[in-house]
Structure formats: C-alpha cells, structure tokens
C-alpha atoms as a PDB file:
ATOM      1  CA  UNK A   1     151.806  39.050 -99.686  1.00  0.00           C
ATOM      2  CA  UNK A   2     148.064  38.375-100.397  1.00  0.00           C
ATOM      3  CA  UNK A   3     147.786  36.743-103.947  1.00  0.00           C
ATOM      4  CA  UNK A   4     144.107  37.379-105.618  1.00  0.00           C
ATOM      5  CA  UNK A   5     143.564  33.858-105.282  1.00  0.00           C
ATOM      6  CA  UNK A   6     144.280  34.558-101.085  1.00  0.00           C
ATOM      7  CA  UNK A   7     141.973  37.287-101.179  1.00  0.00           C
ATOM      8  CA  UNK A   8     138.835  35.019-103.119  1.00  0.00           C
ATOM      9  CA  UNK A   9     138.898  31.942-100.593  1.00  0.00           C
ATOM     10  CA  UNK A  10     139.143  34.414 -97.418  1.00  0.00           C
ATOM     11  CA  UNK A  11     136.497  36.882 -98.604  1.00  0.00           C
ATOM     12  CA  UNK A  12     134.592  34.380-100.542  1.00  0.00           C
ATOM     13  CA  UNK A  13     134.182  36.881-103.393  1.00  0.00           C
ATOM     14  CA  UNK A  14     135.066  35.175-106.852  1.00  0.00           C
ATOM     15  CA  UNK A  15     138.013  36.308-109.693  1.00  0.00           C
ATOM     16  CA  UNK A  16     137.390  37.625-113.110  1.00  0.00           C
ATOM     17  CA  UNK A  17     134.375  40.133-111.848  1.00  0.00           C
ATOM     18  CA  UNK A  18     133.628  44.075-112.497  1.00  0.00           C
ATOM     19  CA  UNK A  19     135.852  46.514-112.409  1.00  0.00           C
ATOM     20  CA  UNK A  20     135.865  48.839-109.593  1.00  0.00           C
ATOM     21  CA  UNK A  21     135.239  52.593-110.602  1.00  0.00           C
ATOM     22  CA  UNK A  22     137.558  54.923-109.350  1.00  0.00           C
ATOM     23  CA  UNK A  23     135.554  58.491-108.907  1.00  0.00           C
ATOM     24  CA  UNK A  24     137.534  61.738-107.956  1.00  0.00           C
ATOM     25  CA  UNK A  25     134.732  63.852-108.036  1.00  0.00           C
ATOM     26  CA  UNK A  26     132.411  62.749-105.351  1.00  0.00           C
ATOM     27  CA  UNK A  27     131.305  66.019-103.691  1.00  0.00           C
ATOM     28  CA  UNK A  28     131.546  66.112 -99.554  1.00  0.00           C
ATOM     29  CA  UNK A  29     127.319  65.606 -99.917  1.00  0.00           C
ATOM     30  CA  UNK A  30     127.607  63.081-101.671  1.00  0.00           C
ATOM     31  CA  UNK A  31     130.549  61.638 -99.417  1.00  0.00           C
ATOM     32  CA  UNK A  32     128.203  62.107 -96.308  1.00  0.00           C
ATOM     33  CA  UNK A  33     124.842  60.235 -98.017  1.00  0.00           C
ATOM     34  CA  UNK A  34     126.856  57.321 -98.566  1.00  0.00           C
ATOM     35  CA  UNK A  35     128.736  56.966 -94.909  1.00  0.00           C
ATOM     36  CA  UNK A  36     126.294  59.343 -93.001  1.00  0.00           C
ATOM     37  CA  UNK A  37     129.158  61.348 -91.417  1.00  0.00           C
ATOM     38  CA  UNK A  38     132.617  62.813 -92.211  1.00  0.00           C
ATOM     39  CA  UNK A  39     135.819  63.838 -90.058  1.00  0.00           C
ATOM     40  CA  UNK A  40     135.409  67.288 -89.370  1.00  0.00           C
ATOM     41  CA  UNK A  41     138.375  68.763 -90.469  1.00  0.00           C
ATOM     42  CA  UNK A  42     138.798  66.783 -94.641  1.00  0.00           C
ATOM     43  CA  UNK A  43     141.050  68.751 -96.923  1.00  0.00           C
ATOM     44  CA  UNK A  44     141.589  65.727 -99.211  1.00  0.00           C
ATOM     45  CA  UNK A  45     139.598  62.907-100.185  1.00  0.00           C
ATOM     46  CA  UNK A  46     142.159  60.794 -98.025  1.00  0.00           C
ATOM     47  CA  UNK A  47     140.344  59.793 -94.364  1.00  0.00           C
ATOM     48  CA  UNK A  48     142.192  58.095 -91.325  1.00  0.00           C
ATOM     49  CA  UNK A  49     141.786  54.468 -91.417  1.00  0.00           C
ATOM     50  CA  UNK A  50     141.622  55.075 -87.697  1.00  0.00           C
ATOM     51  CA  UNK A  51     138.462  57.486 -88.329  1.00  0.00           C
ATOM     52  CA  UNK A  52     136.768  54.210 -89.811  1.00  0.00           C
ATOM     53  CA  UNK A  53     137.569  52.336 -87.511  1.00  0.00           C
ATOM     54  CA  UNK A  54     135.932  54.537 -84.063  1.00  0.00           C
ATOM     55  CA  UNK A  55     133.702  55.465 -86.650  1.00  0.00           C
ATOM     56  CA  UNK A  56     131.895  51.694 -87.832  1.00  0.00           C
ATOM     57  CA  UNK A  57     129.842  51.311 -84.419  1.00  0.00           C
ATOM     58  CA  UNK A  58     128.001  55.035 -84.713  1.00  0.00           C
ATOM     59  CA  UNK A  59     126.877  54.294 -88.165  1.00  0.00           C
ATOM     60  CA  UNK A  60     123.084  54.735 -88.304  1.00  0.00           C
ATOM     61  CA  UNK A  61     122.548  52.214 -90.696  1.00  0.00           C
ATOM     62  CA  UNK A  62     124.541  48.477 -91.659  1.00  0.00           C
ATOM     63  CA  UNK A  63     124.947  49.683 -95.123  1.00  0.00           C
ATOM     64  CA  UNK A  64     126.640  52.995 -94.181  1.00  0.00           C
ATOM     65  CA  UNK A  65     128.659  50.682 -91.830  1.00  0.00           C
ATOM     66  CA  UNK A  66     129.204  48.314 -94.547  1.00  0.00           C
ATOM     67  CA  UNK A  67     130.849  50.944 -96.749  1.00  0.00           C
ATOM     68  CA  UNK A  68     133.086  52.383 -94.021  1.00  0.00           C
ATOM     69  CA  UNK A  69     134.143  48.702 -93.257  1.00  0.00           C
ATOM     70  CA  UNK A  70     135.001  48.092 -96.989  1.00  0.00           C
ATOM     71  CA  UNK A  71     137.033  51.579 -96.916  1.00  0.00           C
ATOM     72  CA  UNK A  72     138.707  49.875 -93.797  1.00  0.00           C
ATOM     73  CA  UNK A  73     139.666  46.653 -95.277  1.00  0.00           C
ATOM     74  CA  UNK A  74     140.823  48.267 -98.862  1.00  0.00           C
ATOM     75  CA  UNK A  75     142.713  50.610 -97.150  1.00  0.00           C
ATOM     76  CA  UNK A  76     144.263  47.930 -94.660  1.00  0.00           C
ATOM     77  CA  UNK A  77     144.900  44.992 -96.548  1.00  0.00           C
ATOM     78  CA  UNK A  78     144.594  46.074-100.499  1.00  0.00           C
ATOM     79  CA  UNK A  79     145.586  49.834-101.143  1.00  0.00           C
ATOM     80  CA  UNK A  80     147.992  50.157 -97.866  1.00  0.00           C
ATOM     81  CA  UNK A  81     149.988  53.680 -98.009  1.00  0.00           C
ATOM     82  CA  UNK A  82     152.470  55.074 -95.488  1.00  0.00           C
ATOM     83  CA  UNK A  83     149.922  57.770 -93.862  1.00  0.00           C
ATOM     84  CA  UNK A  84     147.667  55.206 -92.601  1.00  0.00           C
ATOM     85  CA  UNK A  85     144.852  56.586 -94.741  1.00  0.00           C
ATOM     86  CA  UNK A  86     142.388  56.028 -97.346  1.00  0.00           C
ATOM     87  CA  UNK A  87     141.809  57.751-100.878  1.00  0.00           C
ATOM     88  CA  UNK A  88     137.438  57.693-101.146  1.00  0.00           C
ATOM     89  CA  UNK A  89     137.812  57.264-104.805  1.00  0.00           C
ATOM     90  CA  UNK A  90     136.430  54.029-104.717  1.00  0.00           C
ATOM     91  CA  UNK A  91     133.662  54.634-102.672  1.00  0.00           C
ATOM     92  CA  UNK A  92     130.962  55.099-105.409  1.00  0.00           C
ATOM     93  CA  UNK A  93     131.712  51.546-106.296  1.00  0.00           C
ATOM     94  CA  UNK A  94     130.378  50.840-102.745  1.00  0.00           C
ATOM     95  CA  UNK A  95     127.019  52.558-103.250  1.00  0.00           C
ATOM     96  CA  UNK A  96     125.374  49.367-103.835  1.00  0.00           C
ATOM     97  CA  UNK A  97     126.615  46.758-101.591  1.00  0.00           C
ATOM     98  CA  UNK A  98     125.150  43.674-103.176  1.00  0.00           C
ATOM     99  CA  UNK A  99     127.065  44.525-106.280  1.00  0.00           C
ATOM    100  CA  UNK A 100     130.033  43.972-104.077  1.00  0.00           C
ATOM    101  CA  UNK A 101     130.578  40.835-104.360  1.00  0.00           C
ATOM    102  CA  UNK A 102     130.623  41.141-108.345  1.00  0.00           C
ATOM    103  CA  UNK A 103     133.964  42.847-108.389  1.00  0.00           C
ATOM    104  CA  UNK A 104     137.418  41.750-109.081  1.00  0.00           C
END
C-alpha cells in the first residue's frame, strides 16, 4: 500500500497542499481542449486507462500529454477501480499543470 508519505518522496510533490477539485460537469468540449482528443465512443466520464496510455505519444502538445499522464497515474496507482478506468472528474484540477505540484 502507498502511504502519502510514499507517494511525496517518489513524486517529489510535498504534503499538506490544495485540495484537488472534483468537477462532474466538464462538457465533452471542454474535455477535448484540455487533452486534445477523446475515445470515440464515451458514454460516461470514465476513459480506459489503456486509451491513455496508446494515447500519451499522439498528444500535440506536452501539456495535453501531461494531463493524460496524470489521468494515467491517478487512475493506476491512486484511484484504482475494477474496470481498469478513469472517472475525468479531476481533470479541471489539471488545467494548469504548474499548480500541480501544489496539491495534496
């Protein structure tokens, strides 16, 4: 199990930060600004971890990459679930990725 203290001397990203906002209401444009594409067939705001992962090397910028490689490690090693997926809730937090590294 990955403590928080684990998580701040492999990431390098301190304790006692901002919260992350959770956002259900992200529309599918605004979804596609911040990762520049989307699986083609989304009913839910939940996207294959595998998706992210073929996805990472086509991004068209490093910041849209950046965001889908978050998504990828929240969704492998934080907020695991039994589909193998990941909720996009917390993708607004990831619209500005040097505020990152100000989150707990």
């Amino acid at each position: 199990m990955l403590t928080p203290y684990d998580f701040s001397v492999i990431t390098g990203l301190r304790l006692g930060g901002e919260r992350i906002i959770v956002n259900d209401s992200l529309t599918s444009t605004e979804l596609k600004k911040l990762l520049g594409v989307l699986p083609s067939r989304m009913r839910t705001n939940n996207i294959p971890l595998s998706w992210l992962c073929d996805n990472i090397p086509q991004c068209e910028t490093m910041t849209k990459g950046a965001r889908m490689f978050m998504l990828l490690f929240i969704g492998t090693f934080l907020c695991t679930d039994l589909g193998s997926t990941m909720n996009l809730r917390c993708l607004g937090s990831l619209r500005k990725i040097k505020q990152i590294r100000n989150y707990d």
